[in-house]
Protein backbone atom coordinates (compact mmCIF):
# COMPACT_ATOMS: atom_id res chain seq x y z
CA UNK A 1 -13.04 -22.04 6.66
CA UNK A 2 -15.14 -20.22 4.14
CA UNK A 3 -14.55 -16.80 4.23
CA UNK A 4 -13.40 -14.73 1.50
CA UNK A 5 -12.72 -10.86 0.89
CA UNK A 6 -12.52 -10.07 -2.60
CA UNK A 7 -9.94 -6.56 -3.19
CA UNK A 8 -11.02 -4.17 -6.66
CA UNK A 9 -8.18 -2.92 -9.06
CA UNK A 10 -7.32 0.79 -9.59
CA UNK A 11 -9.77 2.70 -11.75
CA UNK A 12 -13.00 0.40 -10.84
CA UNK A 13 -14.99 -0.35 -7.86
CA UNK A 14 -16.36 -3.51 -6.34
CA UNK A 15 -19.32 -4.27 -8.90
CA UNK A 16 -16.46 -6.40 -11.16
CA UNK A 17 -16.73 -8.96 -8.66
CA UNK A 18 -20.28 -9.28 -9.02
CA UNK A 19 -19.90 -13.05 -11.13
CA UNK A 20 -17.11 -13.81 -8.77
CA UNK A 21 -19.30 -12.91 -5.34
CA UNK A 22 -22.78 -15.03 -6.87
CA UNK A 23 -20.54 -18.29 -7.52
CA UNK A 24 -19.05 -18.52 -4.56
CA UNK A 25 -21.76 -17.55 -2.66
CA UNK A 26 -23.78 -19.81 -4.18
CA UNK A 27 -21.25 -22.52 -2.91
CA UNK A 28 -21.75 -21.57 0.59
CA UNK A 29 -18.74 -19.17 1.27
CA UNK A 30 -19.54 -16.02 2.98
CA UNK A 31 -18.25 -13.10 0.97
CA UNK A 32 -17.03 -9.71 1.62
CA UNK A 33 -16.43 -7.28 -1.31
CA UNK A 34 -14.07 -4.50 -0.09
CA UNK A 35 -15.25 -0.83 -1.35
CA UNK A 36 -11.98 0.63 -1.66
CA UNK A 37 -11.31 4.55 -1.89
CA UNK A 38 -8.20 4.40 -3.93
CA UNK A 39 -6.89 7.26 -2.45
CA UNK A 40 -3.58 5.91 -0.70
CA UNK A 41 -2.31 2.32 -0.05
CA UNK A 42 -2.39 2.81 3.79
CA UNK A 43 -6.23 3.77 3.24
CA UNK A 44 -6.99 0.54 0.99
CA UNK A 45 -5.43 -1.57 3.28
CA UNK A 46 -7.04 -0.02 6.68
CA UNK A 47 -10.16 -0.87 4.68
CA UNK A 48 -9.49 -4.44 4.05
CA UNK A 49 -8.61 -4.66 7.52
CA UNK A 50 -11.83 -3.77 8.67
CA UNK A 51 -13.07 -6.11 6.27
CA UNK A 52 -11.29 -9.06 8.13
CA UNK A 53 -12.19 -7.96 11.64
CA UNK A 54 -15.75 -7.97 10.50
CA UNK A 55 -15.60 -11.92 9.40
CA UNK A 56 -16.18 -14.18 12.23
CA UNK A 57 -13.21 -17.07 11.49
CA UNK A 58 -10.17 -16.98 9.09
CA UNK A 59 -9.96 -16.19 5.54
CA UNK A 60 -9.12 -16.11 2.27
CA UNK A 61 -7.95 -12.45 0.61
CA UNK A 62 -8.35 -12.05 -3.44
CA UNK A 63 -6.87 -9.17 -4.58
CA UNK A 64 -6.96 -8.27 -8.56
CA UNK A 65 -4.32 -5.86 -10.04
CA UNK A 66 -3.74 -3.00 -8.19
CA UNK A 67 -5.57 -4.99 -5.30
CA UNK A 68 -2.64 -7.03 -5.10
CA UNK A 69 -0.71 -4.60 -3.31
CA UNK A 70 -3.62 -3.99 -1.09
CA UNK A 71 -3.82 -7.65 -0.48
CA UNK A 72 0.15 -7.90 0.10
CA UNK A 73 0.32 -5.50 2.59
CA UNK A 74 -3.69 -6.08 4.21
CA UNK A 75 -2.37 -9.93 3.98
CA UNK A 76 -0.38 -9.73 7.65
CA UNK A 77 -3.24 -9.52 9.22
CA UNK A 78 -3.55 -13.15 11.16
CA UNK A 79 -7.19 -13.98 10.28
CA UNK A 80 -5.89 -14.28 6.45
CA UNK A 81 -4.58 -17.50 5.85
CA UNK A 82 -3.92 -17.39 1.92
CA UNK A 83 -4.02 -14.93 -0.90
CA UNK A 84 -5.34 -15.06 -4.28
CA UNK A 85 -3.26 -13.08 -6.52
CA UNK A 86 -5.70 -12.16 -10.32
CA UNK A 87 -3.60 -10.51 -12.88
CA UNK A 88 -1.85 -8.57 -9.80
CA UNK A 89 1.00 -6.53 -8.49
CA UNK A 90 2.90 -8.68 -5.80
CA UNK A 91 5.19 -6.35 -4.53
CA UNK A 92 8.04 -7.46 -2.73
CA UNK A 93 9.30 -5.66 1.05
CA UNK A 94 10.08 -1.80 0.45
CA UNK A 95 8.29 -1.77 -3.02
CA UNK A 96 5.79 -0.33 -4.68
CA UNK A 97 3.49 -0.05 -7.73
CA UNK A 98 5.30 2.39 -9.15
CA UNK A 99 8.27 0.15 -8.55
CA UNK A 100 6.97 -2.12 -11.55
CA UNK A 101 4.80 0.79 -13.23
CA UNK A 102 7.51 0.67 -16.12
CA UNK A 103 6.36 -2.51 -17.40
CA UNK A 104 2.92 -2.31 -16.52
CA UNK A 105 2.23 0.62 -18.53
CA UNK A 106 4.61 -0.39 -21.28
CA UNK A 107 3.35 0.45 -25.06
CA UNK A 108 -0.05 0.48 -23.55
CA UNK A 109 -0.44 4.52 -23.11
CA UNK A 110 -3.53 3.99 -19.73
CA UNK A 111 -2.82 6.65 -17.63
CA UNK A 112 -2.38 10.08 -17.39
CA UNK A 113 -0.77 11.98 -14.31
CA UNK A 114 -2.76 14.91 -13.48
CA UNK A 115 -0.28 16.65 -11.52
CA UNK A 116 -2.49 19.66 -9.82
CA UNK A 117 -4.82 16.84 -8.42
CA UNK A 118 -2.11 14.02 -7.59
CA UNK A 119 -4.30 11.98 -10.05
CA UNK A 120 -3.66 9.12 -12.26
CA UNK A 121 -6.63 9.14 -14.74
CA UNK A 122 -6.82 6.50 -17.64
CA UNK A 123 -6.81 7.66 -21.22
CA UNK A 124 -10.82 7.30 -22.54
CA UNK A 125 -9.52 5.66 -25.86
CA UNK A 126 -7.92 3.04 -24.53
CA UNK A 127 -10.35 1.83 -21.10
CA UNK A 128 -11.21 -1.07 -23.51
CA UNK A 129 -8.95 -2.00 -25.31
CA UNK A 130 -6.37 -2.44 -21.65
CA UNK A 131 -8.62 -3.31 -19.04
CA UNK A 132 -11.30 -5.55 -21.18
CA UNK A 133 -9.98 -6.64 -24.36
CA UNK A 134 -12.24 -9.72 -24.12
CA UNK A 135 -15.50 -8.28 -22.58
CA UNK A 136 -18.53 -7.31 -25.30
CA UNK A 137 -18.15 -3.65 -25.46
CA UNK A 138 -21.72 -3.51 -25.42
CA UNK A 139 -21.75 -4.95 -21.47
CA UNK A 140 -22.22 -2.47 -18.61
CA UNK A 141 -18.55 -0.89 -17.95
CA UNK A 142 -16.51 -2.35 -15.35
CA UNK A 143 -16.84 -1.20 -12.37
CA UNK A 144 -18.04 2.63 -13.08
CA UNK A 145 -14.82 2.53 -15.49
CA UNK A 146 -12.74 4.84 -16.06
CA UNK A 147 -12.41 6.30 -12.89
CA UNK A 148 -8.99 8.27 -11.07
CA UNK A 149 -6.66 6.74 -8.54
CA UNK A 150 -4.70 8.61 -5.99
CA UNK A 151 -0.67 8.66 -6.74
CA UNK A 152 -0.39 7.52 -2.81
CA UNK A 153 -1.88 4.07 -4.59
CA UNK A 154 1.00 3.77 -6.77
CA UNK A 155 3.63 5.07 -4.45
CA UNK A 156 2.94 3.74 -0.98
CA UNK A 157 5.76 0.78 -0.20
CA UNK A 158 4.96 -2.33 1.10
CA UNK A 159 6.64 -3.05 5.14
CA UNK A 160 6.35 -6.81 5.19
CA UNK A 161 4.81 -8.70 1.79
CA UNK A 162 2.57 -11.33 3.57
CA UNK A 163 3.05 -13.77 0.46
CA UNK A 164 6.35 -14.91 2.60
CA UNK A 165 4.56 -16.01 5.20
CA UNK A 166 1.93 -17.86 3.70
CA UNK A 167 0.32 -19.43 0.75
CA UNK A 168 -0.85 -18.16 -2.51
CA UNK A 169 -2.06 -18.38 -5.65
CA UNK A 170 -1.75 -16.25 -8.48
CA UNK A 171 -4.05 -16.24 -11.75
CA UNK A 172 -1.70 -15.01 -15.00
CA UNK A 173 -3.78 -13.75 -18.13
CA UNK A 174 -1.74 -14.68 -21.37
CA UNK A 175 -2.99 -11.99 -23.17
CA UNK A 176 -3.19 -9.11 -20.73
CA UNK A 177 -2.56 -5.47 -21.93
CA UNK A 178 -1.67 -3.43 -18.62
CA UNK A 179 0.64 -5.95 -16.45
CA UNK A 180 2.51 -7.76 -19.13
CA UNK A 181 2.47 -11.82 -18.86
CA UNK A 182 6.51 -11.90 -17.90
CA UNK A 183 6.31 -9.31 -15.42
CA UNK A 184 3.00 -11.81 -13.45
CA UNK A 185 5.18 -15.08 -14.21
CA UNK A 186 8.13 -13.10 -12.59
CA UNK A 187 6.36 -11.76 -9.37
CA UNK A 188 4.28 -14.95 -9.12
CA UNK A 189 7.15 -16.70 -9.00
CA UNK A 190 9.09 -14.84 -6.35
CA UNK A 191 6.59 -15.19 -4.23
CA UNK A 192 6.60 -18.95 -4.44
CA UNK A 193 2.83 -18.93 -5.84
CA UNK A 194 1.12 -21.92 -7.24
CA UNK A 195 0.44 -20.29 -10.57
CA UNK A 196 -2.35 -20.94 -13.25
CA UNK A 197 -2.31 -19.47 -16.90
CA UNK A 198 -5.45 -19.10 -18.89
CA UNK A 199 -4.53 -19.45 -22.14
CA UNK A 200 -4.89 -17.03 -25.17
CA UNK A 201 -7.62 -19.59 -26.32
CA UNK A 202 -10.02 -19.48 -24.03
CA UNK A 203 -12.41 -16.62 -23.56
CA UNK A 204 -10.65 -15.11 -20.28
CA UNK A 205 -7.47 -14.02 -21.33
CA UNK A 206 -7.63 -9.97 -20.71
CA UNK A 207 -7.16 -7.52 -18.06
CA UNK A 208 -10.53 -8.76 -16.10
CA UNK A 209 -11.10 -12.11 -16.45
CA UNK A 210 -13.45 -12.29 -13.50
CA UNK A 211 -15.50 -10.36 -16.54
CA UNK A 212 -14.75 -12.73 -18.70
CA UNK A 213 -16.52 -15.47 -17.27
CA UNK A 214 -19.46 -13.51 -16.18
């Protein structure tokens, strides 16, 4: 098996997988970057489905941050046999986002709720400093960052989290400034996932460290 279908955040597109997609290509997996919409969970994940039909054998799903929910959900599908979890919501049956939005966006003031256009939209002073703490400022922006999310993202509830039906793995940044370390160790750990930390020494310890090691 060598397929793999990488899953974008919230507030970014596909492009921050660009490192990610040329390594692993380069070591002869056949990759599939999902172009989400961000306009509703049920959306994201009919995407990602489409993604899988597409692929002609079994694979592996990445998703990173908000992808994670997309991934969770998408993750039933029976030509995924593992998920990658990178800095990511894991959200458990009848949960949400929003469910774990307290400490996500705790102290760190990224989003905005446009109400009139059912919006979240992150704060312009602080794109950096949350999502790429550890990228060179002077570097292309993430992904077309910043860039709004629909609430239905946030809000739409998992029906069965695939993570209890099959492997995963989940990548925990030590110093990450939107999903706080405890709150990855603690959904990373309900889900059973083998679990690796990148420590605060090393050069990939932010928001995006598929950026990091670009």
């Amino acid at each position: 098996m060598n397929n793999v279908v990488l899953v974008h955040g919230g507030f970014v597109d596909g492009s921050g997988w660009e490192g990610v997609y040329k390594t692993l290509t380069r070591n002869g997996y056949s990759v599939t970057v999902v172009q989400n919409p961000t306009m509703s969970l049920e959306d994201d994940v009919a995407h990602t489905k489409r993604a899988l039909a597409a692929k002609d054998g079994p694979a592996i799903l990445v998703g990173h941050s908000y992808g994670g929910a997309v991934i969770t959900e998408a993750g039933n599908d029976p030509k995924v046999t593992g998920l990658v979890y990178i800095t990511a919501f894991a959200p458990d049956k009848g949960e949400s986002v929003a469910t774990h939005e307290r400490l996500a966006t705790r102290g760190a003031g990224t989003a905005d709720i446009a109400a009139a256009r059912r919006l979240f939209v992150p704060r312009q002073g602080r794109v950096h400093a949350t999502f790429a703490a550890d990228v060179d400022p002077k570097k292309p922006r993430h992904g077309g960052l910043p860039s709004a999310v629909g609430r239905s993202c946030s809000y739409g509830k998992i029906s069965e989290p695939a993570w209890r039906a099959k492997p995963s793995w989940y990548l925990i940044a030590t110093e990450d400034k939107a999903i706080p370390p405890d709150a990855q160790r603690a959904m990373s750990k309900r889900a059973g996932s083998t679990v690796v930390e990148v420590k605060a020494a090393t050069p990939c310890t932010s928001r995006n460290p598929m950026l990091s090691l670009r």
